[in-house]
PDB file of N, CA and C in Angstrom:
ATOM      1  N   UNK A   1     126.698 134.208 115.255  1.00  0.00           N
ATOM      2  CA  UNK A   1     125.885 133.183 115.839  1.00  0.00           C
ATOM      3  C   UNK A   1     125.542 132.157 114.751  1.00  0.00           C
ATOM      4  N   UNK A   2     125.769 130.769 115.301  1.00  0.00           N
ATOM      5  CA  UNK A   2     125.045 130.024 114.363  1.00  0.00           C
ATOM      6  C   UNK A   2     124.126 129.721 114.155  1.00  0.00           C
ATOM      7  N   UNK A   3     123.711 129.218 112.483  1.00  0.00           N
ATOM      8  CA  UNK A   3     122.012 128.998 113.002  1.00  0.00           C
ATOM      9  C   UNK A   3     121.532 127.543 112.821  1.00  0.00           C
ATOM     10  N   UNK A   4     121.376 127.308 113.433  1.00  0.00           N
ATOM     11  CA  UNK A   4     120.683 125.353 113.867  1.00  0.00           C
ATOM     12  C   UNK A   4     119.401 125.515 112.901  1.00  0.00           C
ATOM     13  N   UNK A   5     120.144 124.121 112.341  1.00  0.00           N
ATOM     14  CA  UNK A   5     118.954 123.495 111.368  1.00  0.00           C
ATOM     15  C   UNK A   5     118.103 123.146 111.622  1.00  0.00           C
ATOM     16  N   UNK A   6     116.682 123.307 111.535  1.00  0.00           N
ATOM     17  CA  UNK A   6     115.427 122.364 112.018  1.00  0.00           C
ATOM     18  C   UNK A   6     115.091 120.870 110.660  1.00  0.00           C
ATOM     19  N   UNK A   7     114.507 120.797 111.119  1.00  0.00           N
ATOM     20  CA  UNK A   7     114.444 119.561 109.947  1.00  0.00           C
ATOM     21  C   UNK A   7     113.518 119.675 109.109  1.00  0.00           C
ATOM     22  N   UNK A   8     112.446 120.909 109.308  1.00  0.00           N
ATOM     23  CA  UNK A   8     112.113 121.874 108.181  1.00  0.00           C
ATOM     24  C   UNK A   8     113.098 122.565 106.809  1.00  0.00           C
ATOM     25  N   UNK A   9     113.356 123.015 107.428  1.00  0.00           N
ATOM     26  CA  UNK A   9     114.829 123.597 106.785  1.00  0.00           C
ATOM     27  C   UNK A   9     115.529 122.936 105.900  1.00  0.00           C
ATOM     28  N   UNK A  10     116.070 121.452 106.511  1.00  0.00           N
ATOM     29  CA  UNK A  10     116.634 120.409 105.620  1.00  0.00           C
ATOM     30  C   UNK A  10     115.980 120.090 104.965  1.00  0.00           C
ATOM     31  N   UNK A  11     114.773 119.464 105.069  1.00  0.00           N
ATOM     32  CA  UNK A  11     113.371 119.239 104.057  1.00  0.00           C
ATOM     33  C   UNK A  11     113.326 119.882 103.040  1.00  0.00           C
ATOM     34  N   UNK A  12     113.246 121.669 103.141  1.00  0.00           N
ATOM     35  CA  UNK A  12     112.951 122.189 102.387  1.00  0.00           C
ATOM     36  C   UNK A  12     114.129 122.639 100.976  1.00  0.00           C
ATOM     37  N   UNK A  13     115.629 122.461 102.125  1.00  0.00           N
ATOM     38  CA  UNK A  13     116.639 122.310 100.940  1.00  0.00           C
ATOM     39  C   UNK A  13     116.846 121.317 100.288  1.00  0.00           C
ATOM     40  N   UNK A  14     116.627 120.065 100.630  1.00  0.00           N
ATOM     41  CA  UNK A  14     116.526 119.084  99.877  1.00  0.00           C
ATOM     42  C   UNK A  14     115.542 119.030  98.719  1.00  0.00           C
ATOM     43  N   UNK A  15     114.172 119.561  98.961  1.00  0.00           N
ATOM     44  CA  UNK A  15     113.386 119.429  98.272  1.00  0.00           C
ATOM     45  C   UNK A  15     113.520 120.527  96.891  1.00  0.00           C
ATOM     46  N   UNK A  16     114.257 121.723  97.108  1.00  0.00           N
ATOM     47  CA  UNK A  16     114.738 123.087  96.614  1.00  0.00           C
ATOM     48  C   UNK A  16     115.778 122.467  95.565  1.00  0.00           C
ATOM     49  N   UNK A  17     116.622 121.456  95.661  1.00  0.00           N
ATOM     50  CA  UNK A  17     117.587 121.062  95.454  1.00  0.00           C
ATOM     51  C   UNK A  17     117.970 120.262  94.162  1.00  0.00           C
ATOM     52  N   UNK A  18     116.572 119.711  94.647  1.00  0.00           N
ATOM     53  CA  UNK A  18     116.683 118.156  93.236  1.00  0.00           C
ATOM     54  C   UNK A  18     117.493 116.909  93.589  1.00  0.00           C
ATOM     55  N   UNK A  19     117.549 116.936  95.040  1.00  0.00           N
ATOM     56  CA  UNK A  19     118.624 115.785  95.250  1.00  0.00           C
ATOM     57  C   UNK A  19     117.595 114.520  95.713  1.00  0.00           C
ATOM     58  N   UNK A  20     118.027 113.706  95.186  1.00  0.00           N
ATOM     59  CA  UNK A  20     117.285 112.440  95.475  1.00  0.00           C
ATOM     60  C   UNK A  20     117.452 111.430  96.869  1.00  0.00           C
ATOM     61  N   UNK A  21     116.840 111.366  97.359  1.00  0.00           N
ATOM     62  CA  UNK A  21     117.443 110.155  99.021  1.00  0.00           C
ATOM     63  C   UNK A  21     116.566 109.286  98.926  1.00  0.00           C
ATOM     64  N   UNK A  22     117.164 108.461  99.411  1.00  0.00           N
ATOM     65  CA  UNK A  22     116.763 107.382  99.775  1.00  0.00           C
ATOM     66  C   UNK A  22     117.131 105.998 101.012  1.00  0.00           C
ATOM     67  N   UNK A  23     116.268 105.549 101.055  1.00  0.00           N
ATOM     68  CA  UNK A  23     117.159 104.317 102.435  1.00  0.00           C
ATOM     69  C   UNK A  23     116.363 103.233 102.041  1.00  0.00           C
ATOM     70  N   UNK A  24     117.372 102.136 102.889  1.00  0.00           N
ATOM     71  CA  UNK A  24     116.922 100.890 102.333  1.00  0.00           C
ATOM     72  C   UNK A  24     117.479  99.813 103.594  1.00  0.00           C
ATOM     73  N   UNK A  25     116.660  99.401 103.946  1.00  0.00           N
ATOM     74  CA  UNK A  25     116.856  98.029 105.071  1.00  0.00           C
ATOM     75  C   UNK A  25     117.602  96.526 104.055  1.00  0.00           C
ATOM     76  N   UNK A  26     118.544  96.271 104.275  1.00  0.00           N
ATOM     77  CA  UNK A  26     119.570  95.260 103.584  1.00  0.00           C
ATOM     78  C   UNK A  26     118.834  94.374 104.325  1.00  0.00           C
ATOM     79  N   UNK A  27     117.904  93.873 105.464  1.00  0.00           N
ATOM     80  CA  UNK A  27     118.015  92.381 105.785  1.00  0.00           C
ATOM     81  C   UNK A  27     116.434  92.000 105.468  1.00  0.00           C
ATOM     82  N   UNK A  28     115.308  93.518 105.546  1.00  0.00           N
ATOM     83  CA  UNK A  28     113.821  93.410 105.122  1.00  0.00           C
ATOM     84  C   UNK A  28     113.788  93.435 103.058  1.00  0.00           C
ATOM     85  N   UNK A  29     114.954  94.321 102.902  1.00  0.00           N
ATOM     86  CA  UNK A  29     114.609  94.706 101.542  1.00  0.00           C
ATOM     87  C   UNK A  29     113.960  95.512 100.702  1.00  0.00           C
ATOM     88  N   UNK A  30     113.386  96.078 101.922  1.00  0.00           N
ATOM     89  CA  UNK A  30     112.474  97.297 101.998  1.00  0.00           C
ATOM     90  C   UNK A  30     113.248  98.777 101.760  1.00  0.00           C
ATOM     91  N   UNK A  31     112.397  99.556 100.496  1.00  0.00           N
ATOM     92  CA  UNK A  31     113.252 100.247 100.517  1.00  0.00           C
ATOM     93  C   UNK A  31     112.339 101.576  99.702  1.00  0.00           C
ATOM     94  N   UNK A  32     112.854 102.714 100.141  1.00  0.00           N
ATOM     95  CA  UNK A  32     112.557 103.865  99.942  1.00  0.00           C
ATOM     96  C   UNK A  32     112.679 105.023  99.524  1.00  0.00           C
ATOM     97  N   UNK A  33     111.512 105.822  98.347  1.00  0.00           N
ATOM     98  CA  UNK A  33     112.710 107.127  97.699  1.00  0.00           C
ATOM     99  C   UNK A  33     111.868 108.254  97.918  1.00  0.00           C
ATOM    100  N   UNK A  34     112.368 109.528  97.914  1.00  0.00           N
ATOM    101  CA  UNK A  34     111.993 110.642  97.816  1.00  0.00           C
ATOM    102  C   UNK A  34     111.309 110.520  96.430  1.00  0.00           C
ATOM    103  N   UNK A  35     110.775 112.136  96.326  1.00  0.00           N
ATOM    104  CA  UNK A  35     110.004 112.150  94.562  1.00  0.00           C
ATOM    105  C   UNK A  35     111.155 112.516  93.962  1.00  0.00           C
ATOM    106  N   UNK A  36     112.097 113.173  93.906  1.00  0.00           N
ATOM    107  CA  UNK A  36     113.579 113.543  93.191  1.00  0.00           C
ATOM    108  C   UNK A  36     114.277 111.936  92.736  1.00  0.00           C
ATOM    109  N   UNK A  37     113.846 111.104  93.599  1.00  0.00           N
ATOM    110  CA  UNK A  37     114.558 109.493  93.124  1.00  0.00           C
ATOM    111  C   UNK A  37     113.865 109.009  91.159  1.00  0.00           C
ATOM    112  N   UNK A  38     112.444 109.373  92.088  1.00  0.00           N
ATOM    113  CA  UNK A  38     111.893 108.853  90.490  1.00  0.00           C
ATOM    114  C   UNK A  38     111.762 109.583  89.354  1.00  0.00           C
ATOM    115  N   UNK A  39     112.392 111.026  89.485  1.00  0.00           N
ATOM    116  CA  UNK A  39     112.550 111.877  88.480  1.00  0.00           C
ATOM    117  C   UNK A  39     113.768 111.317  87.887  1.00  0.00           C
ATOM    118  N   UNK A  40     114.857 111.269  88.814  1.00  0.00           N
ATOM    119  CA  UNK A  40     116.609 111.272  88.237  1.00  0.00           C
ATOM    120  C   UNK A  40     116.122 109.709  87.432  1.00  0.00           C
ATOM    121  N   UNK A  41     115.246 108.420  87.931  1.00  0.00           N
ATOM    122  CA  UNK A  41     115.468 107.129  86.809  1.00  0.00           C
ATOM    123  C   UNK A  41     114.475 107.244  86.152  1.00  0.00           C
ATOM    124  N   UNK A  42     113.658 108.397  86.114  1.00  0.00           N
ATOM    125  CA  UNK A  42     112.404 108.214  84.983  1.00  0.00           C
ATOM    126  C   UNK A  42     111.568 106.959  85.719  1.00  0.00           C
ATOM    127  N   UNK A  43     111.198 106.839  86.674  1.00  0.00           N
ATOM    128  CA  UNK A  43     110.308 105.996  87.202  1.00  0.00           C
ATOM    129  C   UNK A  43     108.553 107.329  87.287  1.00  0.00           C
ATOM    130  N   UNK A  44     107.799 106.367  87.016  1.00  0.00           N
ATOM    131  CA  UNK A  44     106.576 106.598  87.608  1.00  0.00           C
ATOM    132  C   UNK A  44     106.370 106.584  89.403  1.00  0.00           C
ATOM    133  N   UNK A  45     105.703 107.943  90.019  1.00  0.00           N
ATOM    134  CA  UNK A  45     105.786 107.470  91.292  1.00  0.00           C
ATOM    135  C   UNK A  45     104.919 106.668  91.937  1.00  0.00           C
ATOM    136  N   UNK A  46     103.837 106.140  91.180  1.00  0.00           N
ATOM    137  CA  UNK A  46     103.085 105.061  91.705  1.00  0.00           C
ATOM    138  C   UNK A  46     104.107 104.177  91.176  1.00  0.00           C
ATOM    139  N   UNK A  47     105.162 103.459  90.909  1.00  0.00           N
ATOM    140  CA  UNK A  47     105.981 102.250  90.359  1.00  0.00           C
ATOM    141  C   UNK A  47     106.972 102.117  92.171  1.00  0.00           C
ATOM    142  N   UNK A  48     106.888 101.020  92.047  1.00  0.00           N
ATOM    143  CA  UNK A  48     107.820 100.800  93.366  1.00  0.00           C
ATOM    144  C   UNK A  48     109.303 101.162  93.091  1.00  0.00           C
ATOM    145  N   UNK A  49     110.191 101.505  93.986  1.00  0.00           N
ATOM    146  CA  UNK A  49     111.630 101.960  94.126  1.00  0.00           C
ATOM    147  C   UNK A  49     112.277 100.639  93.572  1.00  0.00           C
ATOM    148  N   UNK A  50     113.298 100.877  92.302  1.00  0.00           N
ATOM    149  CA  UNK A  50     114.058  99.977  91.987  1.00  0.00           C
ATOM    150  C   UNK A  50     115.468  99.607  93.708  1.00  0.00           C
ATOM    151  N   UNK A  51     115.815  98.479  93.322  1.00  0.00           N
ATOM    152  CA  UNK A  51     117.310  98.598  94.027  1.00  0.00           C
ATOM    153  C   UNK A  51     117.889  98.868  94.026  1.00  0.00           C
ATOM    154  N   UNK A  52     118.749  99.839  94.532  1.00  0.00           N
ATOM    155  CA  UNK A  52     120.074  99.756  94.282  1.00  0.00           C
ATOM    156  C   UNK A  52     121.166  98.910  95.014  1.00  0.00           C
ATOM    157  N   UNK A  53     120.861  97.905  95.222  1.00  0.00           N
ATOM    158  CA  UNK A  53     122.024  97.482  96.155  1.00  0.00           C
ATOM    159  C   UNK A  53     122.836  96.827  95.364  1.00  0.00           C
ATOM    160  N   UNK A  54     122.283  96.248  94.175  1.00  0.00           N
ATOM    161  CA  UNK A  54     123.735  96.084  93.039  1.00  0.00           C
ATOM    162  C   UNK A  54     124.763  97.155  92.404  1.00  0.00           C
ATOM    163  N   UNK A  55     124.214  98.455  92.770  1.00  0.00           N
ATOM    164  CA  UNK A  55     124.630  99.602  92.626  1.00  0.00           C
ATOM    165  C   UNK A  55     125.649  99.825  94.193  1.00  0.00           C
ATOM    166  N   UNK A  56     125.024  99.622  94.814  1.00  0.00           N
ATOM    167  CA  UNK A  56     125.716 100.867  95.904  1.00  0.00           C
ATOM    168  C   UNK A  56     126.549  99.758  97.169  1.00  0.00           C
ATOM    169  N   UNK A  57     127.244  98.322  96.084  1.00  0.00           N
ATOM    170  CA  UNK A  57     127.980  97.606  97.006  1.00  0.00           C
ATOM    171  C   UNK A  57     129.833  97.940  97.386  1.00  0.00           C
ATOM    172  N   UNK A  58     129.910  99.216  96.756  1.00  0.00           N
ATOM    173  CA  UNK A  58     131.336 100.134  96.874  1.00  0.00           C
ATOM    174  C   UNK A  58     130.529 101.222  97.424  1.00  0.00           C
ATOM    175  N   UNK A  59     129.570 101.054  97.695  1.00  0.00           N
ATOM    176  CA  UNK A  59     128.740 102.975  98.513  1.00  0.00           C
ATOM    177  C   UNK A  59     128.791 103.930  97.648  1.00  0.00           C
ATOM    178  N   UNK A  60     129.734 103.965  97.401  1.00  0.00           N
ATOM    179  CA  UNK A  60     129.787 105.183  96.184  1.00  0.00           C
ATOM    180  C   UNK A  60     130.099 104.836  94.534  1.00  0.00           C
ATOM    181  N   UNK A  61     128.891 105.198  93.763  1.00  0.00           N
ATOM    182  CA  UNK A  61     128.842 104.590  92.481  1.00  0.00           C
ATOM    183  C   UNK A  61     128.304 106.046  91.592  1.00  0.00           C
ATOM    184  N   UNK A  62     129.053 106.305  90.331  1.00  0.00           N
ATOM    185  CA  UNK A  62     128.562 107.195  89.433  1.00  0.00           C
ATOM    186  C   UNK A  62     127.771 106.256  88.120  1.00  0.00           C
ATOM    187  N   UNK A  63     126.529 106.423  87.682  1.00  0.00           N
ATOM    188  CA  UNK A  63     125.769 105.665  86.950  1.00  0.00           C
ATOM    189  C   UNK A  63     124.984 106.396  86.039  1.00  0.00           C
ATOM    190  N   UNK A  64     124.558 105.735  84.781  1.00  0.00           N
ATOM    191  CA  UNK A  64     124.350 106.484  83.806  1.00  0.00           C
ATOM    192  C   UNK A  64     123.340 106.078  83.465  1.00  0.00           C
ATOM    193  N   UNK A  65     122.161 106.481  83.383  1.00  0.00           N
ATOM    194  CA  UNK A  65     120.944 106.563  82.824  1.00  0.00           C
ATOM    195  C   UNK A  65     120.359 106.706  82.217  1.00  0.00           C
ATOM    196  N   UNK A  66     119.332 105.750  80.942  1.00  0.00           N
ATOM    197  CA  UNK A  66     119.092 106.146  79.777  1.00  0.00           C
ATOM    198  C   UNK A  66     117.741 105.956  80.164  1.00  0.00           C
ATOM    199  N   UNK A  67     117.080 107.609  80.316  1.00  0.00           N
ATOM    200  CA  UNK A  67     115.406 107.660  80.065  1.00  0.00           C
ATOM    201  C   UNK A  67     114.817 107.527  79.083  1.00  0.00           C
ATOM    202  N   UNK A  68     112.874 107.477  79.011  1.00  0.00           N
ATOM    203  CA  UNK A  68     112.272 106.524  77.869  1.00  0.00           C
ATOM    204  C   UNK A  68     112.991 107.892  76.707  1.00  0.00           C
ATOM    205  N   UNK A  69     113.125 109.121  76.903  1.00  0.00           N
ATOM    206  CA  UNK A  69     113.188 110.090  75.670  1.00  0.00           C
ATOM    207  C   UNK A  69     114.501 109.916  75.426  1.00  0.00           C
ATOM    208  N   UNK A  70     115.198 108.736  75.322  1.00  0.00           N
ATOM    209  CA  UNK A  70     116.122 108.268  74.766  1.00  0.00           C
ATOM    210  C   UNK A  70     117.497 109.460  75.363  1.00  0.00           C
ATOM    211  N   UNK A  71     117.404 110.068  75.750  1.00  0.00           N
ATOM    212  CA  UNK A  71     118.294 111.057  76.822  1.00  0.00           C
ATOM    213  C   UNK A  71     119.167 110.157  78.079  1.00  0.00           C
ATOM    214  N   UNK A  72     120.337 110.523  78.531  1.00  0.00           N
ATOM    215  CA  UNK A  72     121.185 109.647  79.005  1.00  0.00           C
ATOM    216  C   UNK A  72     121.555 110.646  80.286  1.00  0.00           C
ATOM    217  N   UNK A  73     121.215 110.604  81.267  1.00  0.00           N
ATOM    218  CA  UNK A  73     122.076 111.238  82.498  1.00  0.00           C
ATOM    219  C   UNK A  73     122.787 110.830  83.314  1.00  0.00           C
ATOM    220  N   UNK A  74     123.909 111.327  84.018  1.00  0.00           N
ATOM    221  CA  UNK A  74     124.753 110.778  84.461  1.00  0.00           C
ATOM    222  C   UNK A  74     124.649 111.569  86.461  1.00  0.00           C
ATOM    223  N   UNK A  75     124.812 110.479  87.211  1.00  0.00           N
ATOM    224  CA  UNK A  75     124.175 110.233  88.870  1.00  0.00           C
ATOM    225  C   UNK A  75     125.034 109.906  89.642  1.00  0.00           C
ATOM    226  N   UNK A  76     125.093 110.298  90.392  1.00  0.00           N
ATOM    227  CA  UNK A  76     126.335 110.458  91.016  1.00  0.00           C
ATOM    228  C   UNK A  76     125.500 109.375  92.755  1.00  0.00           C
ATOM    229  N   UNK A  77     125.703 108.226  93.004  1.00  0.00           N
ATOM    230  CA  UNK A  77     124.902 107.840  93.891  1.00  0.00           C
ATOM    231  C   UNK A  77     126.050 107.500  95.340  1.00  0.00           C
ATOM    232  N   UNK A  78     125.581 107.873  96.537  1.00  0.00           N
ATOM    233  CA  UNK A  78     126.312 108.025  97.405  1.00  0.00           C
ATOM    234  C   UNK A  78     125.688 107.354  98.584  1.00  0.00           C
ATOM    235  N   UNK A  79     125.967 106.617 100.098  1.00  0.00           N
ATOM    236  CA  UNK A  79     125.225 105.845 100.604  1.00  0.00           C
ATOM    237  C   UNK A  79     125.906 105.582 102.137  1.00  0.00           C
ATOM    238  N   UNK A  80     125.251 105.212 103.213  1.00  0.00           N
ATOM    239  CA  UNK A  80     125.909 104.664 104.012  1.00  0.00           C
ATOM    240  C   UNK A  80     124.728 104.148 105.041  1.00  0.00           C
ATOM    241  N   UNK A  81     125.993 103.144 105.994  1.00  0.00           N
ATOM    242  CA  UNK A  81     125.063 102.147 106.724  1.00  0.00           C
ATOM    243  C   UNK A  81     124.750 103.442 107.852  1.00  0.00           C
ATOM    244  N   UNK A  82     123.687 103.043 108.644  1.00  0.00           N
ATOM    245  CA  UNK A  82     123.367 103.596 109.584  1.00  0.00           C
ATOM    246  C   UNK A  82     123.586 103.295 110.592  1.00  0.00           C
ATOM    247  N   UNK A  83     124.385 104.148 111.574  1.00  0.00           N
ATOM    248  CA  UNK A  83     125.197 103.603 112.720  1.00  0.00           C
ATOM    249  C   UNK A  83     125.683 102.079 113.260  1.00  0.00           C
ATOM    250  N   UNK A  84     126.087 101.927 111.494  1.00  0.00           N
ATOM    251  CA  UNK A  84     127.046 100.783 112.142  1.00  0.00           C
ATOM    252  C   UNK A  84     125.641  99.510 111.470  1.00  0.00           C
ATOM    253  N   UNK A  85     124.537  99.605 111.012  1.00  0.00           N
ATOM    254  CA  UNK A  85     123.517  98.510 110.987  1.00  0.00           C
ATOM    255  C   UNK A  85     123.597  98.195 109.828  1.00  0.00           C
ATOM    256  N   UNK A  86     122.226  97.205 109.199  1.00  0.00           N
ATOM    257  CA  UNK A  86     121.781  96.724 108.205  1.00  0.00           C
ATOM    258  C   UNK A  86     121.121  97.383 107.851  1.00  0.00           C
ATOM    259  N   UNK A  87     121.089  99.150 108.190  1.00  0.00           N
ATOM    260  CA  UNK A  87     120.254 100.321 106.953  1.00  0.00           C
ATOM    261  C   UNK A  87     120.820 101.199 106.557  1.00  0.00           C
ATOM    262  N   UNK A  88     121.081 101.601 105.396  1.00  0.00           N
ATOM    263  CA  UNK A  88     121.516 102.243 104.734  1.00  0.00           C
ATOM    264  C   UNK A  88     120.640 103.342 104.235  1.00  0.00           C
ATOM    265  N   UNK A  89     120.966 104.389 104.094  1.00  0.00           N
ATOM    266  CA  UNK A  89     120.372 105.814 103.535  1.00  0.00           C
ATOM    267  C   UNK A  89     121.835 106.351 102.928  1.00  0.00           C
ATOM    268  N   UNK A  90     120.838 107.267 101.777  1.00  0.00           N
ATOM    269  CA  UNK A  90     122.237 108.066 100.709  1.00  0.00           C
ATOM    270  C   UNK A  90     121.130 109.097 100.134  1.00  0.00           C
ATOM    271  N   UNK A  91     122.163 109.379  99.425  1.00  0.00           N
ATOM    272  CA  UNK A  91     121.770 110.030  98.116  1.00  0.00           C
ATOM    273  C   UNK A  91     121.984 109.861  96.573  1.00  0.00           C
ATOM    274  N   UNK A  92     121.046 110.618  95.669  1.00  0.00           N
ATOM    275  CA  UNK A  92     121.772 110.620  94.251  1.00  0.00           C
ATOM    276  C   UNK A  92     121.678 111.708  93.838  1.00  0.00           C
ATOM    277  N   UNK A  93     122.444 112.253  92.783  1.00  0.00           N
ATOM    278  CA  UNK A  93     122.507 113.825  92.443  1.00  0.00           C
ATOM    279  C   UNK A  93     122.861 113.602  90.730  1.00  0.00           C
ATOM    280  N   UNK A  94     122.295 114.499  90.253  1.00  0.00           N
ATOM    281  CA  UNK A  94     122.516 114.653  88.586  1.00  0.00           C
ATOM    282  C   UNK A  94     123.775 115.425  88.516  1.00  0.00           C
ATOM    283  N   UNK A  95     124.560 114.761  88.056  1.00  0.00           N
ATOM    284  CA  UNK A  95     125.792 115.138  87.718  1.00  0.00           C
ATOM    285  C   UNK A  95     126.377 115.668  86.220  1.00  0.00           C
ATOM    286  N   UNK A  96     125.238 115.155  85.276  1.00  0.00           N
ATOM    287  CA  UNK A  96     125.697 115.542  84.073  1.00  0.00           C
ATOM    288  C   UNK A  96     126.145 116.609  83.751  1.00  0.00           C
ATOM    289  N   UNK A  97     125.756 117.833  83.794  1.00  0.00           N
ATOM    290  CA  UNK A  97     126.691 118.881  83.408  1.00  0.00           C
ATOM    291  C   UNK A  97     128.027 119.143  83.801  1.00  0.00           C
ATOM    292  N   UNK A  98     128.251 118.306  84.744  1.00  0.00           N
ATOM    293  CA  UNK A  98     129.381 118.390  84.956  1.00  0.00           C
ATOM    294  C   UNK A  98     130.479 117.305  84.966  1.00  0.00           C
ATOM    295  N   UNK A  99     129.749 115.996  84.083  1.00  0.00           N
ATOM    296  CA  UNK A  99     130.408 115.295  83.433  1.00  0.00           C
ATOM    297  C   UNK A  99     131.066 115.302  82.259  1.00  0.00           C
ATOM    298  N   UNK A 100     129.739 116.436  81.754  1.00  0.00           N
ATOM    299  CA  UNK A 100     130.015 116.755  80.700  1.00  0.00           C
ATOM    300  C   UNK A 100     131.376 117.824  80.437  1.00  0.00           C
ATOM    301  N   UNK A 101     130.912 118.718  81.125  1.00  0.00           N
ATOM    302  CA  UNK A 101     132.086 119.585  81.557  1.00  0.00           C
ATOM    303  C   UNK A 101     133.396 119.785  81.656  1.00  0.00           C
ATOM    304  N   UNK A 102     133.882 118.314  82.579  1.00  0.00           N
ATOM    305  CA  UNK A 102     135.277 117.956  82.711  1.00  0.00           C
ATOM    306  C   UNK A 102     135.588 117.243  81.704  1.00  0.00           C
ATOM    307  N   UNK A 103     136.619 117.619  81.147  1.00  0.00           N
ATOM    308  CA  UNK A 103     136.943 116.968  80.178  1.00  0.00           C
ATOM    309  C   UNK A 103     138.325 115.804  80.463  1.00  0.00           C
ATOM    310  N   UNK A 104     138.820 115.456  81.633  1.00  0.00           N
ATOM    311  CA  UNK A 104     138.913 114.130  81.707  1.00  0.00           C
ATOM    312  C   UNK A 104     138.439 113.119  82.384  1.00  0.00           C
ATOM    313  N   UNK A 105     136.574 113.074  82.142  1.00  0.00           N
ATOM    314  CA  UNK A 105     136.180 112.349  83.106  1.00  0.00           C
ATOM    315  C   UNK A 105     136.393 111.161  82.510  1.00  0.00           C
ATOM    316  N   UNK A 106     136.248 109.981  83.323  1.00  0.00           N
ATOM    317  CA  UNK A 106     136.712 108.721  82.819  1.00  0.00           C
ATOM    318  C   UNK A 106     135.525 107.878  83.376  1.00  0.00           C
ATOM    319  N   UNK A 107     134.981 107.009  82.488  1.00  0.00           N
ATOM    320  CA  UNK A 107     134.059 105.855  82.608  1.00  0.00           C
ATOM    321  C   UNK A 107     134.357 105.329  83.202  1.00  0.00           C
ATOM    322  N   UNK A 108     134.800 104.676  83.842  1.00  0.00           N
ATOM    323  CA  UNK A 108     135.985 103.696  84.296  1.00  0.00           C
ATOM    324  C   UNK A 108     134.707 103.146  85.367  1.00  0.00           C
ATOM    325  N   UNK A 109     133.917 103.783  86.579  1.00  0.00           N
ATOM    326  CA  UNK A 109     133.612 103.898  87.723  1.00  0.00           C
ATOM    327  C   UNK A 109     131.736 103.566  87.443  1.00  0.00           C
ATOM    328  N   UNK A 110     131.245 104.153  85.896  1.00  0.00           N
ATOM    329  CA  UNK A 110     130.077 103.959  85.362  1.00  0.00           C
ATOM    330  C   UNK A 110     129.592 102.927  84.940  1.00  0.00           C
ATOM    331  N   UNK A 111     128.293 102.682  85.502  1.00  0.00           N
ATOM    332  CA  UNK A 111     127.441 101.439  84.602  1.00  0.00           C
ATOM    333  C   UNK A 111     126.265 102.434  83.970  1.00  0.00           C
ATOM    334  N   UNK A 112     126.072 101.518  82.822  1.00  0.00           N
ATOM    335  CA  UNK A 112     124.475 102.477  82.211  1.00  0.00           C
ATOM    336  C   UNK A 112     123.618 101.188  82.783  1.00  0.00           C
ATOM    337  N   UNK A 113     122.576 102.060  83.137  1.00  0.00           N
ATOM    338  CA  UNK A 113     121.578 100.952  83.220  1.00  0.00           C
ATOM    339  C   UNK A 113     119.634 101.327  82.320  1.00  0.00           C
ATOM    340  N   UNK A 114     119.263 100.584  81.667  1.00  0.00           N
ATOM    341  CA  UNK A 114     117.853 101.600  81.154  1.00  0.00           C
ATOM    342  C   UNK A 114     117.485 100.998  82.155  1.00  0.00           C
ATOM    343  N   UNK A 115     116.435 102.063  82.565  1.00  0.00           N
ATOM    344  CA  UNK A 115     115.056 101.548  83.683  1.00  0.00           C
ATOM    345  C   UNK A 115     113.895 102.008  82.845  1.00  0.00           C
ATOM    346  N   UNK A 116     113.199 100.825  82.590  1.00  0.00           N
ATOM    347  CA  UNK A 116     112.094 101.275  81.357  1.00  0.00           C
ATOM    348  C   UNK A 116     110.897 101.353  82.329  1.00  0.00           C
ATOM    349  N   UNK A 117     109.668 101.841  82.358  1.00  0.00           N
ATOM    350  CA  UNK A 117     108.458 101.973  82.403  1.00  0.00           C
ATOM    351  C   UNK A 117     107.708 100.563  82.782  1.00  0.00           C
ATOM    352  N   UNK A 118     107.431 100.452  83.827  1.00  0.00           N
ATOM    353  CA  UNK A 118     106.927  98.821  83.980  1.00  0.00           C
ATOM    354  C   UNK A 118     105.396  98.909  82.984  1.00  0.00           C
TER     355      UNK A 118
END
């Protein structure tokens, strides 16, 4: 038997997880993160949600992050419109260990960006 997800459930694996989500209205600009968002850029969570929409105009972008402790992680950010509209929701996920890991990963696809501390 299968077992159907409640949206408890998803909540709680997401939250279990460390994965970051977020959504964002392209025509208000308005836009929104879980607490996992402002961990992965070193944001304060009283600081408003940076953009990503210079990020996430291929939907799928791997990006590299240099927090204030001078430490660099690497994010794997993933995204899509919502049925077809002007909103978009995704995710981001810490990927570093396993950037690190493979040993032919290729920059090629990465931007660093610092996000400092307003």
């Amino acid at each position: 038997m299968a077992m159907i997800w409640s949206p408890d459930r998803v909540a709680m694996a997401v939250e279990n997880s460390g994965i970051g989500c977020w959504w964002w209205h392209c025509e208000t600009g308005e836009i929104g993160w879980n607490s996992h968002m402002y961990t992965l850029f070193d944001k304060a969570p009283s600081s408003d949600p940076i953009s990503l929409s210079h990020v996430l105009h291929t939907i799928q972008r791997v990006l590299r992050v240099l927090h204030r402790d001078c430490s660099i992680i690497t994010i794997m950010a993933e995204g899509n419109s919502v049925d077809g509209s002007r909103k978009m929701t995704g995710i981001c996920v810490d990927i570093t260990d396993l950037a690190v890991k493979t040993s032919h990963w290729s920059g090629t696809a990465s931007e660093q960006h610092s996000m400092s501390q307003p």
